[in-house]
C-alpha atoms as a PDB file:
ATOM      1  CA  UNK A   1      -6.272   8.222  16.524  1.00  0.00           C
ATOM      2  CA  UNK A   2      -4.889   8.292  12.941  1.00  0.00           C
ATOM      3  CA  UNK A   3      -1.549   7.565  11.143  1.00  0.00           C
ATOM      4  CA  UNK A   4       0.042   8.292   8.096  1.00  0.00           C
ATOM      5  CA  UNK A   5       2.434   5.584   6.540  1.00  0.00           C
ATOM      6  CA  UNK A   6       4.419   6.750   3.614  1.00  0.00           C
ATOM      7  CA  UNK A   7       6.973   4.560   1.633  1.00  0.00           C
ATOM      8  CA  UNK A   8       9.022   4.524  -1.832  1.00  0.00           C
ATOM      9  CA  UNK A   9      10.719   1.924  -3.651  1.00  0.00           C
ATOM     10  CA  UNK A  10      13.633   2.277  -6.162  1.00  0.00           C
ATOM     11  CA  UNK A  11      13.158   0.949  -8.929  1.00  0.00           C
ATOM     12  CA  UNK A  12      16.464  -0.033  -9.572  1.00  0.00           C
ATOM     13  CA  UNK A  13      19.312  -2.133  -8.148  1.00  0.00           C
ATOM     14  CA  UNK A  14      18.922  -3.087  -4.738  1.00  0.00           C
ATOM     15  CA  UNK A  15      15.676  -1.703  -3.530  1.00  0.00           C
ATOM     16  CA  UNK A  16      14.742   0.324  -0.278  1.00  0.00           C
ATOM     17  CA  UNK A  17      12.326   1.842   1.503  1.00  0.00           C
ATOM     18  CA  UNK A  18      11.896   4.646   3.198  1.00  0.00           C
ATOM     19  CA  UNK A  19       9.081   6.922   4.993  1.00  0.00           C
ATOM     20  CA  UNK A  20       8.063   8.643   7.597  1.00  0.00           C
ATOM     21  CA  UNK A  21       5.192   7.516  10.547  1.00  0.00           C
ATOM     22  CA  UNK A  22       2.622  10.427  11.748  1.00  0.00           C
ATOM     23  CA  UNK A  23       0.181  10.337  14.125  1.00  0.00           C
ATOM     24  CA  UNK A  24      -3.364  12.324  13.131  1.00  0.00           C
ATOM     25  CA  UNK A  25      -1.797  15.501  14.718  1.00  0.00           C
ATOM     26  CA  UNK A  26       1.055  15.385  12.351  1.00  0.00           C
ATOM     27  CA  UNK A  27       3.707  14.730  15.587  1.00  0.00           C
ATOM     28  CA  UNK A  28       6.222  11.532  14.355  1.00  0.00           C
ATOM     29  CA  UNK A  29       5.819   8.372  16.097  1.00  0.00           C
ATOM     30  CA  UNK A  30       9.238   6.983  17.277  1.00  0.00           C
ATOM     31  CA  UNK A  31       9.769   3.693  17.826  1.00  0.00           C
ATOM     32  CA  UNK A  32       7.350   1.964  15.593  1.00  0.00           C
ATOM     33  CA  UNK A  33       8.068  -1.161  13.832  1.00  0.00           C
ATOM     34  CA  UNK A  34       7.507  -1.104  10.442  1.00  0.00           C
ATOM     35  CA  UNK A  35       6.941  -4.594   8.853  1.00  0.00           C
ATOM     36  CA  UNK A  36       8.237  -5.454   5.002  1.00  0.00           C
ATOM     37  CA  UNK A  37       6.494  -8.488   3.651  1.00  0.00           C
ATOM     38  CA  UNK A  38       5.351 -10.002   0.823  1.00  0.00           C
ATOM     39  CA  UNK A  39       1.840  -8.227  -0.432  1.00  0.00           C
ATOM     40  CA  UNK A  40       0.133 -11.613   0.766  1.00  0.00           C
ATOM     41  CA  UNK A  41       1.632 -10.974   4.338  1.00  0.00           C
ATOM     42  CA  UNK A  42       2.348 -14.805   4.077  1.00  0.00           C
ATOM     43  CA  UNK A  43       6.374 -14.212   4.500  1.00  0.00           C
ATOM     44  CA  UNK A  44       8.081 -11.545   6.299  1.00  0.00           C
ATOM     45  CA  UNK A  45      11.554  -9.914   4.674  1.00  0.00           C
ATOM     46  CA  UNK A  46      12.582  -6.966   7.079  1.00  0.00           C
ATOM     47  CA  UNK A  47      11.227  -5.397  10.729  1.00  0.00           C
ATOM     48  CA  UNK A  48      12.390  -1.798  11.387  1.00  0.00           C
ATOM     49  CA  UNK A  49      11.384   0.669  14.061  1.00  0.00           C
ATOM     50  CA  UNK A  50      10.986   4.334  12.984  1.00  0.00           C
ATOM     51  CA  UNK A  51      13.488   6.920  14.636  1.00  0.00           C
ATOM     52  CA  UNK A  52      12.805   9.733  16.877  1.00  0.00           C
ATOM     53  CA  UNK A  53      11.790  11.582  13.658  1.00  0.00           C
ATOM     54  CA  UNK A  54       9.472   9.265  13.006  1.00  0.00           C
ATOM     55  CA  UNK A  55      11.544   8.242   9.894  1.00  0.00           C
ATOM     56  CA  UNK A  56      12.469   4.547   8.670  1.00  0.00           C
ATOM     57  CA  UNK A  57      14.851   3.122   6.174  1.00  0.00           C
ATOM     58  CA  UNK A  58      14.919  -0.192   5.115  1.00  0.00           C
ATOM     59  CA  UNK A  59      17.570  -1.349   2.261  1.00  0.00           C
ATOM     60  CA  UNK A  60      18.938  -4.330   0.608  1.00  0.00           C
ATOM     61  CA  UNK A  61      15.166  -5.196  -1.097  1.00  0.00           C
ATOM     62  CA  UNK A  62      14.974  -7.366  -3.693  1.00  0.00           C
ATOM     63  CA  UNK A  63      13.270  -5.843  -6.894  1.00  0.00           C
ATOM     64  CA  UNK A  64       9.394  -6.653  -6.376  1.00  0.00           C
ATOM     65  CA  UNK A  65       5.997  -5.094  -4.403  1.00  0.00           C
ATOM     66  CA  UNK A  66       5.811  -5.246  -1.162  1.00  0.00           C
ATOM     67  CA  UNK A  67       3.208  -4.750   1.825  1.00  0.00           C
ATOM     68  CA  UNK A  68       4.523  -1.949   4.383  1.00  0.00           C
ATOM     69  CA  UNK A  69       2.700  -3.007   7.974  1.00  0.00           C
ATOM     70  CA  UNK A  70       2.329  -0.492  10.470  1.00  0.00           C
ATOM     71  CA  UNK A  71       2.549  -1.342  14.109  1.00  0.00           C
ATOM     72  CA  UNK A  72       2.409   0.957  17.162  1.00  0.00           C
ATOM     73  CA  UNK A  73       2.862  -0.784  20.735  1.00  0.00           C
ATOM     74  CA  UNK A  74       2.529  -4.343  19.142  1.00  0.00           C
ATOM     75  CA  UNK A  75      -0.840  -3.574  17.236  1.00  0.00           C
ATOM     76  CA  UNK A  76      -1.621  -2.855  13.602  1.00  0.00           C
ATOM     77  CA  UNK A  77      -1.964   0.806  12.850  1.00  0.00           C
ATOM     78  CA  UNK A  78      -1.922   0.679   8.781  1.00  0.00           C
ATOM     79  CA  UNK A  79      -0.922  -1.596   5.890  1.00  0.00           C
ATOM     80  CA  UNK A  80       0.482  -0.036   2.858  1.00  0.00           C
ATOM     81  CA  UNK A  81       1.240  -2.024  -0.734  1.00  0.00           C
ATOM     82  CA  UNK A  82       4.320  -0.171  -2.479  1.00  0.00           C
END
C-alpha cells in the first residue's frame, strides 16, 4: 500500500501548511494525523488529522523547515521535510 504526502509552506508571516493524503489508488485517506516537527523529529509543534477529503491545514508556523510525519492507524506511513 502506498501514500502520497504533499505539503507547502509560506514563506512569509505566519507560516502554514497544507496538503492532501492519498492512498496508492489515488482515494484520500480521512482521518490521518499528520505530525509537524522539527526536521530532527526531536520536538513536536502541531498534530492534525486530514479531513474526509483527505486534506490538512495546519497554521500559526513559525518561519523555519519542518518534517511533515505521516501516520495512518497509529503507524508511520511517510515523512516529508518542507
Amino acid at each position: 500500500m502506498g501514500f502520497l504526502l504533499c505539503a507547502a509552506t509560506a514563506w512569509a508571516g505566519p507560516a502554514s501548511i497544507q496538503g492532501i493524503v492519498k492512498d496508492a489508488k489515488g482515494q484520500p485517506i480521512k482521518a490521518a494525523d499528520v505530525r509537524i516537527e522539527s526536521v530532527d523529529g526531536k520536538q513536536l509543534f502541531k498534530t492534525v488529522k486530514t479531513d474526509a477529503r483527505g486534506r490538512y491545514v495546519s497554521q500559526g508556523l513559525q518561519l523555519r523547515v519542518y518534517r511533515v510525519t505521516l501516520l495512518v492507524n497509529g503507524a508511520v506511513k511517510g515523512v516529508l521535510p518542507t
